[in-house]
N, C-alpha and C. Protein backbone atom coordinates (compact mmCIF):
# COMPACT_ATOMS: atom_id res chain seq x y z
N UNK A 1 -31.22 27.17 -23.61
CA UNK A 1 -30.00 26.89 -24.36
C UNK A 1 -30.30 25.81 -25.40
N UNK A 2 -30.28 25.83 -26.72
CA UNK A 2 -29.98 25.07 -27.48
C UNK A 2 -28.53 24.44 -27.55
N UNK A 3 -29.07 23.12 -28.03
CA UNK A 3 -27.60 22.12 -28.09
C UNK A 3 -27.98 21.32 -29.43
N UNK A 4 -26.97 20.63 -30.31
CA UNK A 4 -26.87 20.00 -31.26
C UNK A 4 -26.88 18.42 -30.39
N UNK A 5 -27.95 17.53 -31.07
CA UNK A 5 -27.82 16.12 -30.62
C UNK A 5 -25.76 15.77 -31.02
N UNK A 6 -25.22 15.13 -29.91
CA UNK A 6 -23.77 14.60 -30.28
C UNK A 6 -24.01 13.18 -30.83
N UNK A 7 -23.50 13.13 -31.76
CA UNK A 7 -22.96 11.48 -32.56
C UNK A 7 -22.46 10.67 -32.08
N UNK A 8 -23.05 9.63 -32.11
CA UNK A 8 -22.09 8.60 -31.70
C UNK A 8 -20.97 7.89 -32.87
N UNK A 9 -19.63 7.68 -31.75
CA UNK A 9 -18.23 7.98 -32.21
C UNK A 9 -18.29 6.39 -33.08
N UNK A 10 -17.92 5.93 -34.53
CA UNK A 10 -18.05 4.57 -34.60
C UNK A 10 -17.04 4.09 -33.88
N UNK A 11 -16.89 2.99 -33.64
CA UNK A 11 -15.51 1.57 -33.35
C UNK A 11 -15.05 1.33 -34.14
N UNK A 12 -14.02 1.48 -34.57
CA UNK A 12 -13.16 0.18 -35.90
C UNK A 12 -12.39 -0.60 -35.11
N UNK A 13 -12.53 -2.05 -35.88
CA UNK A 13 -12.19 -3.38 -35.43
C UNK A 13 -10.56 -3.42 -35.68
N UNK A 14 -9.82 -3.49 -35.15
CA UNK A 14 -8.40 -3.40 -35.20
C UNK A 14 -7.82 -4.77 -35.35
N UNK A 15 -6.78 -4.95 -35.59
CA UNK A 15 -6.52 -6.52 -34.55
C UNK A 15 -5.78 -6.56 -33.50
N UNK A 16 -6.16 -5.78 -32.82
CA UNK A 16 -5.55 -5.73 -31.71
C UNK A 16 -7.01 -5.45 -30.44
N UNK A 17 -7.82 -4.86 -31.14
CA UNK A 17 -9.38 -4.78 -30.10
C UNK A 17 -10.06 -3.03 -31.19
N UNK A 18 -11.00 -2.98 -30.53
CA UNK A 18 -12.20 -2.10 -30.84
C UNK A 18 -11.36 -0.70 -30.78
N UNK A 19 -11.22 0.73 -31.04
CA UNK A 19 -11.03 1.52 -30.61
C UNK A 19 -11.77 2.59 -31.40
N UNK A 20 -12.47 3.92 -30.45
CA UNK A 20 -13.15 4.43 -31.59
C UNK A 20 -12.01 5.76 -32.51
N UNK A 21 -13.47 5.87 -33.22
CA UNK A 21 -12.41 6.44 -34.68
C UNK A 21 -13.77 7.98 -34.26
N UNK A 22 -12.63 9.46 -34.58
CA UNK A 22 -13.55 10.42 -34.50
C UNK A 22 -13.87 10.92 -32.89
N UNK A 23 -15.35 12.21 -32.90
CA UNK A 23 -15.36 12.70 -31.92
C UNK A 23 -16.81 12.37 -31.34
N UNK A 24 -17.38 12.06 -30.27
CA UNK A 24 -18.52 11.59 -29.95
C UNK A 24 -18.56 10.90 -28.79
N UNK A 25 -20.29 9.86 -28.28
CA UNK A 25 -20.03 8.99 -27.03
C UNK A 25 -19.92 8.08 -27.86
N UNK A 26 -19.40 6.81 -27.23
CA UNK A 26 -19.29 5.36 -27.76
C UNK A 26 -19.49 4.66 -26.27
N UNK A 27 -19.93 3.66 -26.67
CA UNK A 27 -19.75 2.17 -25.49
C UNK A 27 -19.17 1.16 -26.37
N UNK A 28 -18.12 0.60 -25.65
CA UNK A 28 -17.27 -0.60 -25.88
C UNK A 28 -17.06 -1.32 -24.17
N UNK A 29 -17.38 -2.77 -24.47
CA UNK A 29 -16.88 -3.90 -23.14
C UNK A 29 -15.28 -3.55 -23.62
N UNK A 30 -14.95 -3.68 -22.05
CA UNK A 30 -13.44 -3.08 -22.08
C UNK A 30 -12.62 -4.53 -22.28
N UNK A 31 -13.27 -6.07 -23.03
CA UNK A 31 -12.69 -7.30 -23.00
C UNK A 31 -12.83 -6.57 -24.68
N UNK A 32 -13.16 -5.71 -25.21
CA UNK A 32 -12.89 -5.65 -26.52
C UNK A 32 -12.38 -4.49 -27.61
N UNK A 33 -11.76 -3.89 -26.04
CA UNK A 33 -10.32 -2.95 -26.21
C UNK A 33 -8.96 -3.51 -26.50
N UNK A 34 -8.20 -2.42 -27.50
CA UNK A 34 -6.95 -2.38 -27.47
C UNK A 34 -6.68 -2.21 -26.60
N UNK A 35 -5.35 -2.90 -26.09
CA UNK A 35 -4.67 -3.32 -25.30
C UNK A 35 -3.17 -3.00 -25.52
N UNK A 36 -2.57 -2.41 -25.06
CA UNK A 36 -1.04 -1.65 -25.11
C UNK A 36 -0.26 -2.30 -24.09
N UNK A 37 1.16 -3.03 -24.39
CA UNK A 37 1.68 -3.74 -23.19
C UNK A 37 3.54 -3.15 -23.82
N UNK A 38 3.75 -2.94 -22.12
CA UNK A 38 5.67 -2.85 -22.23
C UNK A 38 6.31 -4.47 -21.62
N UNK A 39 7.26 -4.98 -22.16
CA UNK A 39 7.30 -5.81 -21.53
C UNK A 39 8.17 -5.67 -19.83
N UNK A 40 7.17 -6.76 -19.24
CA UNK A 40 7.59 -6.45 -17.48
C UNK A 40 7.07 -5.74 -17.26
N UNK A 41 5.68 -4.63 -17.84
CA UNK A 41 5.55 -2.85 -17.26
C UNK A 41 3.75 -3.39 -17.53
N UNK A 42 3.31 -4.82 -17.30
CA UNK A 42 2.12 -5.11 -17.46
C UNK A 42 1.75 -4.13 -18.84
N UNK A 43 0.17 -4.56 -18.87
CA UNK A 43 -1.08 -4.17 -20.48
C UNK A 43 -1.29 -3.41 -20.01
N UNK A 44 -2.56 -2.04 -20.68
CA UNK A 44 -3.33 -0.92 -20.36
C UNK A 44 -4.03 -1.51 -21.27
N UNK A 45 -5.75 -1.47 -21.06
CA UNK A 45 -6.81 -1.26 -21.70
C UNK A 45 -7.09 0.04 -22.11
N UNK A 46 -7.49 1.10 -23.20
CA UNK A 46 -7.35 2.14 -23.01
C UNK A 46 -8.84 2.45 -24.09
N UNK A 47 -9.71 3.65 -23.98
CA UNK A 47 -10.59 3.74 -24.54
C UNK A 47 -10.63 4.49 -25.85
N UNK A 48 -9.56 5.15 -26.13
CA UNK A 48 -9.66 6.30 -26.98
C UNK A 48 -8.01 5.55 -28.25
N UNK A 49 -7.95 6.26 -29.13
CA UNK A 49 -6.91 5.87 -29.99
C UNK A 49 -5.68 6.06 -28.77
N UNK A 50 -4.20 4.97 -29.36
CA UNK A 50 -3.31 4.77 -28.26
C UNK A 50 -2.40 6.10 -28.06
N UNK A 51 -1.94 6.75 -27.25
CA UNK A 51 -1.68 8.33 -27.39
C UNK A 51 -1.85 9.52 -27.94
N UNK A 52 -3.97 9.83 -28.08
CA UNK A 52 -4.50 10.38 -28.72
C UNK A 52 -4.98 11.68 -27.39
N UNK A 53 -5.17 12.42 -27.77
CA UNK A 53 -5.60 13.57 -27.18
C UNK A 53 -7.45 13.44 -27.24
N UNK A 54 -7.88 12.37 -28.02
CA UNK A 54 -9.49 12.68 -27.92
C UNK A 54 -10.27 13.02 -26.59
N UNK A 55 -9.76 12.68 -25.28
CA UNK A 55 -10.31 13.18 -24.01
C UNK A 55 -9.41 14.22 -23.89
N UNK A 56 -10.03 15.15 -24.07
CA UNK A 56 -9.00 16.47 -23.38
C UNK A 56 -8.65 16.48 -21.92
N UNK A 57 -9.69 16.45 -21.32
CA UNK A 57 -9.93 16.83 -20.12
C UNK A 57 -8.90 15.42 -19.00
N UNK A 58 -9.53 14.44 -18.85
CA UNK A 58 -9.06 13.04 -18.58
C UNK A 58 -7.94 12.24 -19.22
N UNK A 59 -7.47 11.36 -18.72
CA UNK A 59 -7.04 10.12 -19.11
C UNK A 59 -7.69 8.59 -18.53
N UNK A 60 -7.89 7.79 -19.09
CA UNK A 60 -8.51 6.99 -18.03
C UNK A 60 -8.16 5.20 -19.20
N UNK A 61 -7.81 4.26 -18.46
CA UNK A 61 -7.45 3.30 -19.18
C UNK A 61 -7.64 2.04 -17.51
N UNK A 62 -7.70 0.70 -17.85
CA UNK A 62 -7.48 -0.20 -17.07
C UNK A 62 -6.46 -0.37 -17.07
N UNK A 63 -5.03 -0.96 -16.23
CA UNK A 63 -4.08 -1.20 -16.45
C UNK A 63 -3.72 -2.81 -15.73
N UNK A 64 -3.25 -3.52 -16.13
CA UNK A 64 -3.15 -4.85 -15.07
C UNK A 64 -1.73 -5.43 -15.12
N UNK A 65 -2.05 -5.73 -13.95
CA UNK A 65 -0.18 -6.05 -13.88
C UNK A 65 -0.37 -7.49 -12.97
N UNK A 66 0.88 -8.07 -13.63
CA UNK A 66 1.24 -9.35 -13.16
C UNK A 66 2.10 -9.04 -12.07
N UNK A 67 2.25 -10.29 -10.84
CA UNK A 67 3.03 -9.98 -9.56
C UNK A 67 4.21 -9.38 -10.11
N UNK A 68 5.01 -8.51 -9.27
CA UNK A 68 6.42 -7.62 -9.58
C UNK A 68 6.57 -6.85 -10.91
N UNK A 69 5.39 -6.35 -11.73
CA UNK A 69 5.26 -6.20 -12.78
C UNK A 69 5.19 -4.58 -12.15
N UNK A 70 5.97 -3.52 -12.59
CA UNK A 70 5.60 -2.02 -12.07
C UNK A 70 4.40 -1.44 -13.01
N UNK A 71 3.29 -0.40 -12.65
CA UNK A 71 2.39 -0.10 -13.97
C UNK A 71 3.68 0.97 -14.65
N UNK A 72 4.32 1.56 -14.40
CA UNK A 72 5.64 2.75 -14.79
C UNK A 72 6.71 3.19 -14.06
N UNK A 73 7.42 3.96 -13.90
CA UNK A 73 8.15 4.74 -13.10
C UNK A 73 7.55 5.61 -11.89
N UNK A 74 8.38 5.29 -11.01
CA UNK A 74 8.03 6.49 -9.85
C UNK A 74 8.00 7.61 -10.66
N UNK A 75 6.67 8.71 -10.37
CA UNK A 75 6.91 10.03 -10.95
C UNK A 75 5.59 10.81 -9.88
N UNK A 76 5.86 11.96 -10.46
CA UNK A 76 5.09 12.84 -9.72
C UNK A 76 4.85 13.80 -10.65
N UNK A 77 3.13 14.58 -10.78
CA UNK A 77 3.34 15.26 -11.83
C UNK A 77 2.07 16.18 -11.41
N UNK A 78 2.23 17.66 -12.37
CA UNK A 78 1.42 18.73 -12.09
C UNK A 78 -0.63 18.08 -11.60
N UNK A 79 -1.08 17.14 -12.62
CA UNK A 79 -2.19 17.08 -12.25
C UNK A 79 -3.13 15.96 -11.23
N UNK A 80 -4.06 15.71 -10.80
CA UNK A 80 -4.43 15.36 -10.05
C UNK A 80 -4.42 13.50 -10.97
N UNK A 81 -4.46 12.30 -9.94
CA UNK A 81 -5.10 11.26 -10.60
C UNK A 81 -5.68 10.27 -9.48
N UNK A 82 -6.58 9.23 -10.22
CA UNK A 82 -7.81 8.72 -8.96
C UNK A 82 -6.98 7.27 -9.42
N UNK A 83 -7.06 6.12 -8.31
CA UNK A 83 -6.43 4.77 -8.83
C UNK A 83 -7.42 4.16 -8.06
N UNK A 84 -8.39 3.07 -8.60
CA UNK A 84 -9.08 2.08 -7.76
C UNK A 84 -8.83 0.78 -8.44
N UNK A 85 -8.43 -0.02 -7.69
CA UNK A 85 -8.16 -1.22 -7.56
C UNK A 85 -9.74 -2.37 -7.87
N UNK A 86 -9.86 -3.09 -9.30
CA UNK A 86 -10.68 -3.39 -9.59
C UNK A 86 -10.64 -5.02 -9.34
N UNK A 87 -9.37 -5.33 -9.35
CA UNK A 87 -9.54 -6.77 -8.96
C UNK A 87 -7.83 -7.09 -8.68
N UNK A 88 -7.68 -8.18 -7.24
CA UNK A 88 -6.01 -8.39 -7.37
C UNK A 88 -5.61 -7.87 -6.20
N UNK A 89 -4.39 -7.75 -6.00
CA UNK A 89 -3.32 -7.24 -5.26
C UNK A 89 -2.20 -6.53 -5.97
N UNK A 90 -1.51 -5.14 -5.17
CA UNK A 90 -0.79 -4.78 -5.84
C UNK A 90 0.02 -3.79 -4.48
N UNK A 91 1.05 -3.40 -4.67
CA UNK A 91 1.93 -2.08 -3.99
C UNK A 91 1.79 -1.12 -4.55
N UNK A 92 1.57 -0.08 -3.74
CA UNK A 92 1.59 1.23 -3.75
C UNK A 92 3.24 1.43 -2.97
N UNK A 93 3.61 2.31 -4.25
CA UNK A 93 4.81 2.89 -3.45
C UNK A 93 4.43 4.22 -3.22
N UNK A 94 3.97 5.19 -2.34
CA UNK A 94 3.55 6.78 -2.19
C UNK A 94 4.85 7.29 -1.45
N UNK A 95 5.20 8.24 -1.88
CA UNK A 95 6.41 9.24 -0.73
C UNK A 95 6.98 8.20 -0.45
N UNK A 96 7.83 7.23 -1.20
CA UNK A 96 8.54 6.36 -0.61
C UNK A 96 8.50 5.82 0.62
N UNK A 97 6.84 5.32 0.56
CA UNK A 97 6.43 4.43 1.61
C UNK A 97 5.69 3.06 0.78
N UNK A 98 5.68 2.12 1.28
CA UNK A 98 5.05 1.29 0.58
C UNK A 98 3.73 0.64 1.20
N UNK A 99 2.85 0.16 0.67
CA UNK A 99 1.06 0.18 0.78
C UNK A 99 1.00 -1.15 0.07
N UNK A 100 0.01 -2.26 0.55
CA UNK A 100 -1.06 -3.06 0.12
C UNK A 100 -2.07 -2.14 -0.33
N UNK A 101 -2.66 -2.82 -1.50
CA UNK A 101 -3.80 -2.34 -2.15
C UNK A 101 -4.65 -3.35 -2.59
N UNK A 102 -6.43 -3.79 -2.15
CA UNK A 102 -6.59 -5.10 -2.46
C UNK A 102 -7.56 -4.88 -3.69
N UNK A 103 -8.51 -5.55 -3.74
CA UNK A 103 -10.04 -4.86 -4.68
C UNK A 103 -10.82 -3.91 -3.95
N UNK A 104 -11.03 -2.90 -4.70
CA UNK A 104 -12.41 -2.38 -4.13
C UNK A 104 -11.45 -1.23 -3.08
N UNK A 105 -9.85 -1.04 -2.90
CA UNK A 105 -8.94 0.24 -2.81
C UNK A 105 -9.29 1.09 -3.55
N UNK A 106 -9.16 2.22 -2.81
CA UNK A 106 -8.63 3.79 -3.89
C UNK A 106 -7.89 4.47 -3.24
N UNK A 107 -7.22 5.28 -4.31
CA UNK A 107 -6.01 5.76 -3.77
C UNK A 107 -6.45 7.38 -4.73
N UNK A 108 -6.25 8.44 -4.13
CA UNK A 108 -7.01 9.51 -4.42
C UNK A 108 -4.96 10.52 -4.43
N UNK A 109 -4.60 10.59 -5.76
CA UNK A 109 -3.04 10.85 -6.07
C UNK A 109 -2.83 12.46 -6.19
N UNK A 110 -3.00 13.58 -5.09
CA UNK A 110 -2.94 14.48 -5.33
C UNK A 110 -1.77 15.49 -6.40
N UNK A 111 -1.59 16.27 -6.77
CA UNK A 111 -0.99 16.82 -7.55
C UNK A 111 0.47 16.75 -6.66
N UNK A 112 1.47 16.18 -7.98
CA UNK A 112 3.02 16.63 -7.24
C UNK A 112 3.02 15.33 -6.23
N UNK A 113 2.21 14.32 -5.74
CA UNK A 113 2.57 13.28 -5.12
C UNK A 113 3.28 12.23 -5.85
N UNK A 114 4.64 11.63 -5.34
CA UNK A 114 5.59 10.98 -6.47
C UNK A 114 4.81 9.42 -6.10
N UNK A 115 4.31 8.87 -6.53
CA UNK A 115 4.01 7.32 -6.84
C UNK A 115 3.99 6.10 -7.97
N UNK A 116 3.85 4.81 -7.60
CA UNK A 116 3.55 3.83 -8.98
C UNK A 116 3.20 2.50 -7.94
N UNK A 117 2.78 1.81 -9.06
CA UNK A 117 1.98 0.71 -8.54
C UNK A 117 2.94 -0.50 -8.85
N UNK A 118 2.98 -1.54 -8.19
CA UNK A 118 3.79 -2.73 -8.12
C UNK A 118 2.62 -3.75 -8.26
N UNK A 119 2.53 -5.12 -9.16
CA UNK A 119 1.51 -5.86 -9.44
C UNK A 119 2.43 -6.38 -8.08
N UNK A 120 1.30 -7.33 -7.09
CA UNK A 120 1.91 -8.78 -6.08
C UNK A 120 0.19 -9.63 -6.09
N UNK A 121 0.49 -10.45 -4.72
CA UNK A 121 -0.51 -11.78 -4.89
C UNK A 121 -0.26 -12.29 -5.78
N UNK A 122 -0.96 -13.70 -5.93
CA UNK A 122 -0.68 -14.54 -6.99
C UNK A 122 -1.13 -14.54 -8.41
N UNK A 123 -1.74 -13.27 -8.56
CA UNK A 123 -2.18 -13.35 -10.00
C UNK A 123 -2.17 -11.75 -10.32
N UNK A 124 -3.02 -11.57 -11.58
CA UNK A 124 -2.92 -10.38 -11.88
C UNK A 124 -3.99 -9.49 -11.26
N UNK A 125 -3.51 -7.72 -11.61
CA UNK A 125 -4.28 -7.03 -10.47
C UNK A 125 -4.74 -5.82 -11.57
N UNK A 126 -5.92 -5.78 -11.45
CA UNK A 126 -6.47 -4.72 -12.71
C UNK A 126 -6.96 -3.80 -11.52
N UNK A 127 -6.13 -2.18 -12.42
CA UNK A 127 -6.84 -1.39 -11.43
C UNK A 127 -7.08 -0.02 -12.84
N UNK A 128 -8.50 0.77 -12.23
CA UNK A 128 -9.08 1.55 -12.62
C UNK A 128 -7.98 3.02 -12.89
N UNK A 129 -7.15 3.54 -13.37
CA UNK A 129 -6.33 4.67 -13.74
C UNK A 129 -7.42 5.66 -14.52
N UNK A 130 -7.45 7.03 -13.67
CA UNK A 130 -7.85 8.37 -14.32
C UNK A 130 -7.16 9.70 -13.90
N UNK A 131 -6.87 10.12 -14.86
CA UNK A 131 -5.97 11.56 -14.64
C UNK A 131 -5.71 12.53 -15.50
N UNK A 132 -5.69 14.12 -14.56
CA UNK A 132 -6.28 15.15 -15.50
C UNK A 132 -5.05 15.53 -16.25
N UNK A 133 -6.11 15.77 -17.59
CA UNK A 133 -4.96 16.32 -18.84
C UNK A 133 -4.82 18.11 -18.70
N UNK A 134 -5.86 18.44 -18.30
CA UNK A 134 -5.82 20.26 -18.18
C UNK A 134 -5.30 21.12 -17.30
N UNK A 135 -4.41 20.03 -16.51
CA UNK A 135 -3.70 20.63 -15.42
C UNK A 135 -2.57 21.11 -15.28
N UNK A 136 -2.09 21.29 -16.62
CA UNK A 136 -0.34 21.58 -16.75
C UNK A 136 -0.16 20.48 -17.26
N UNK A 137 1.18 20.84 -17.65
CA UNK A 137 2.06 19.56 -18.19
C UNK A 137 3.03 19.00 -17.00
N UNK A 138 3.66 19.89 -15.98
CA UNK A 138 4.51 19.49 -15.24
C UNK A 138 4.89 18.22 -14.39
N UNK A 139 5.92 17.51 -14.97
CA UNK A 139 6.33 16.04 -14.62
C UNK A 139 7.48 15.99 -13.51
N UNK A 140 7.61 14.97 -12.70
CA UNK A 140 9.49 14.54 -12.78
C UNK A 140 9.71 13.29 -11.90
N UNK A 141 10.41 12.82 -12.34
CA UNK A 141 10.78 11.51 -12.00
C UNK A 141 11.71 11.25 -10.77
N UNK A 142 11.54 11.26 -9.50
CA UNK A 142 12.63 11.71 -8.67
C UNK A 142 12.80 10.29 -8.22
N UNK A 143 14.16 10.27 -8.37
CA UNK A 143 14.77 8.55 -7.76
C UNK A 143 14.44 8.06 -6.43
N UNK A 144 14.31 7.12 -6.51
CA UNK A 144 13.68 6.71 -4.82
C UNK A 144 14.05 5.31 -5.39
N UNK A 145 14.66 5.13 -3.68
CA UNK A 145 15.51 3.46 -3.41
C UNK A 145 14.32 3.04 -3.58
N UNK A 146 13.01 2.80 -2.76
CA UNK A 146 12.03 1.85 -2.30
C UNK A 146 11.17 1.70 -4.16
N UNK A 147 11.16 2.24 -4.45
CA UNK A 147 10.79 2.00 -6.10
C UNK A 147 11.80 1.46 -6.86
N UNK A 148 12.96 1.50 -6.54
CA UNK A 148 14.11 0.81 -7.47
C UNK A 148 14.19 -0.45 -6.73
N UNK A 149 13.93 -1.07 -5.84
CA UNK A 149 13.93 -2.73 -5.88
C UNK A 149 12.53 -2.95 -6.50
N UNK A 150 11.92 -2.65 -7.35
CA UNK A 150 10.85 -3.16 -8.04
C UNK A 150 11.17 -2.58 -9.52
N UNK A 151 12.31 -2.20 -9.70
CA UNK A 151 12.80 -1.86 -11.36
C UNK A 151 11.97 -0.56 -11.70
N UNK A 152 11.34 0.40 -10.68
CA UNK A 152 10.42 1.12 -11.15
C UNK A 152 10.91 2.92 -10.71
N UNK A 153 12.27 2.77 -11.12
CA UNK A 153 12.86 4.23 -10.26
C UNK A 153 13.54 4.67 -11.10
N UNK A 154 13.85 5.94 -11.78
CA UNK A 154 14.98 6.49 -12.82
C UNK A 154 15.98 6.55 -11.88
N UNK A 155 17.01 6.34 -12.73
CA UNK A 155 18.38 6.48 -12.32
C UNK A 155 19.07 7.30 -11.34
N UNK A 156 18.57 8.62 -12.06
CA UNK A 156 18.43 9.77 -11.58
C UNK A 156 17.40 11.11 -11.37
N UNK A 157 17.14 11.90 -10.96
CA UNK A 157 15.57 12.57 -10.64
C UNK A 157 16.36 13.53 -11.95
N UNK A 158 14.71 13.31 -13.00
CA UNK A 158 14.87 13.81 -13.95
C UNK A 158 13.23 14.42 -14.33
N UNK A 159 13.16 15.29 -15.13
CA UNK A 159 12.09 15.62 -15.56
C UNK A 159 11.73 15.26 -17.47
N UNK A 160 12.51 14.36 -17.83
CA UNK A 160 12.59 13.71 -19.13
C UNK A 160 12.29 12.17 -19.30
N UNK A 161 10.88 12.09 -19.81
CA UNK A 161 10.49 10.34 -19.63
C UNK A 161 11.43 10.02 -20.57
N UNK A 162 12.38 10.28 -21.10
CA UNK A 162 13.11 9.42 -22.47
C UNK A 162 14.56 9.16 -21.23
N UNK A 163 14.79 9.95 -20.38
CA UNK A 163 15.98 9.36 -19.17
C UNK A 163 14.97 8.90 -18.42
N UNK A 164 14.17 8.90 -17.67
CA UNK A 164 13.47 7.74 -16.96
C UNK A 164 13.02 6.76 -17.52
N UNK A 165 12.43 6.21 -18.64
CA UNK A 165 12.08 5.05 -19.58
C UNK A 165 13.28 4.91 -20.39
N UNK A 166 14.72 5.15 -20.26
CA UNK A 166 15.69 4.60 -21.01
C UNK A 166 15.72 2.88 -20.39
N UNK A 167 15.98 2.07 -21.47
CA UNK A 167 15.98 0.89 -21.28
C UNK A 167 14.73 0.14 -21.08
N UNK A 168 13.25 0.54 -20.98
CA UNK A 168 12.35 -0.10 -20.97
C UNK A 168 12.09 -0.16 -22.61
N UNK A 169 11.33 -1.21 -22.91
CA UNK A 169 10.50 -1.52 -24.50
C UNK A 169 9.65 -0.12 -24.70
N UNK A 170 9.52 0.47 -25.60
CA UNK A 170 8.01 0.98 -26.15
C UNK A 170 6.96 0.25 -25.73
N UNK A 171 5.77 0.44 -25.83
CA UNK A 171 4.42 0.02 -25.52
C UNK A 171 4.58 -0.56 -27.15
N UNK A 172 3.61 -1.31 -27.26
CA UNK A 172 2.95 -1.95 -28.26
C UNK A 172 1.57 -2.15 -28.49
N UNK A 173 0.88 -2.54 -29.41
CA UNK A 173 -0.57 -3.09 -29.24
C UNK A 173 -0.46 -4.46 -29.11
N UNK A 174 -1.66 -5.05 -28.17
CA UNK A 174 -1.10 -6.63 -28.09
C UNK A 174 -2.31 -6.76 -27.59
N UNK A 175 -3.27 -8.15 -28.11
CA UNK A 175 -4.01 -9.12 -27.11
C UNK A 175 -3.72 -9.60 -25.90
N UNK A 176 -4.28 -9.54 -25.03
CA UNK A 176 -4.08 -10.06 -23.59
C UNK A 176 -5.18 -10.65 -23.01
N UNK A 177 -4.72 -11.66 -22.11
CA UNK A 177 -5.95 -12.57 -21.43
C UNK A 177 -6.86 -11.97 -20.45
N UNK A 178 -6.42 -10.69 -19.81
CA UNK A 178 -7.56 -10.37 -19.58
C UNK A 178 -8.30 -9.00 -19.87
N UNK A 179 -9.38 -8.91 -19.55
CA UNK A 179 -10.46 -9.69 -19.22
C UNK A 179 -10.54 -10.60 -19.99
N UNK A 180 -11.34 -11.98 -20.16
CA UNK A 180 -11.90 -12.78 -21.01
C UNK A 180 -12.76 -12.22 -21.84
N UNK A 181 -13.19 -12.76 -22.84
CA UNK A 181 -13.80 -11.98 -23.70
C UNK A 181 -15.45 -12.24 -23.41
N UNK A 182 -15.64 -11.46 -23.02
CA UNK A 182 -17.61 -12.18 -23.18
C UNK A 182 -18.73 -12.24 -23.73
């Protein structure tokens, strides 16, 4: 089988962090990623432009959350996703049960399992987020008490993030302290 050598993707310097531009591999330290934050809904480090389709296949971003900080809404959705806990403490709410999660956790999120993560401990908790894009689109947000004392439950079980994210900020691009930069 012949193959064409692949390019590497450049970086453009943003002010907000590195993100690449185009199709290819790249390496970037993830202390010199854009950084996307809701307020109260913790940052995402994210590798690719900020709601870009360049990974078809995946999604995959750091996300870190400060204590009581939710990473989103309870939801549950058609494709599979992997969560490992890279540094910190945090809640797992799964099937409206709730979970400690410390460093060096994984939580393996089968398809259609409704969950979200709650930042706790005394500081912030960066955990590893990957999940498949080729699996369907199918979402929904089903209300659950034990996620709504952490602000992290739609109102009502809906399959529309614009009624489950009513009243939260947009994401933004924003610098954040962590990682440090090195």
């Amino acid at each position: 089988m012949d193959r064409k050598p692949v390019p590497e993707a450049p970086l453009t310097k943003t002010e907000h962090g590195l993100v690449p531009e185009g199709e290819g591999w790249f390496v970037v330290n993830i202390a010199r990623t854009a950084a996307f934050a809701s307020a109260g809904a913790g940052h995402a480090h994210v590798f690719q432009q900020w709601r870009s389709k360049q990974f078809p296949h995946f999604g995959i971003n750091v996300q870190v959350l400060q204590p009581g900080e939710p990473s989103c809404q309870y939801h549950a959705e058609e494709g599979q996703e992997a969560f490992l806990v890279l540094s910190g403490e945090c809640t797992l709410i799964v099937e409206e049960e709730e979970r400690t999660l410390r460093q060096w956790d994984f939580f393996h999120c089968a398809p259609w399992t409704a969950h979200v993560m709650v930042g706790a401990g005394d500081g912030p908790c960066a955990i590893l987020m990957v999940g498949a894009r080729n699996a369907g689109e199918g979402l929904l947000y089903p209300r659950s008490e034990v996620a709504a004392k952490y602000g992290a439950s739609a109102k009502e079980t809906t399959p529309s993030p614009e009624e489950a994210y009513a009243g939260w900020d947009p994401p933004t691009a924003a610098r954040r302290p962590w990682p440090p930069v090195i």
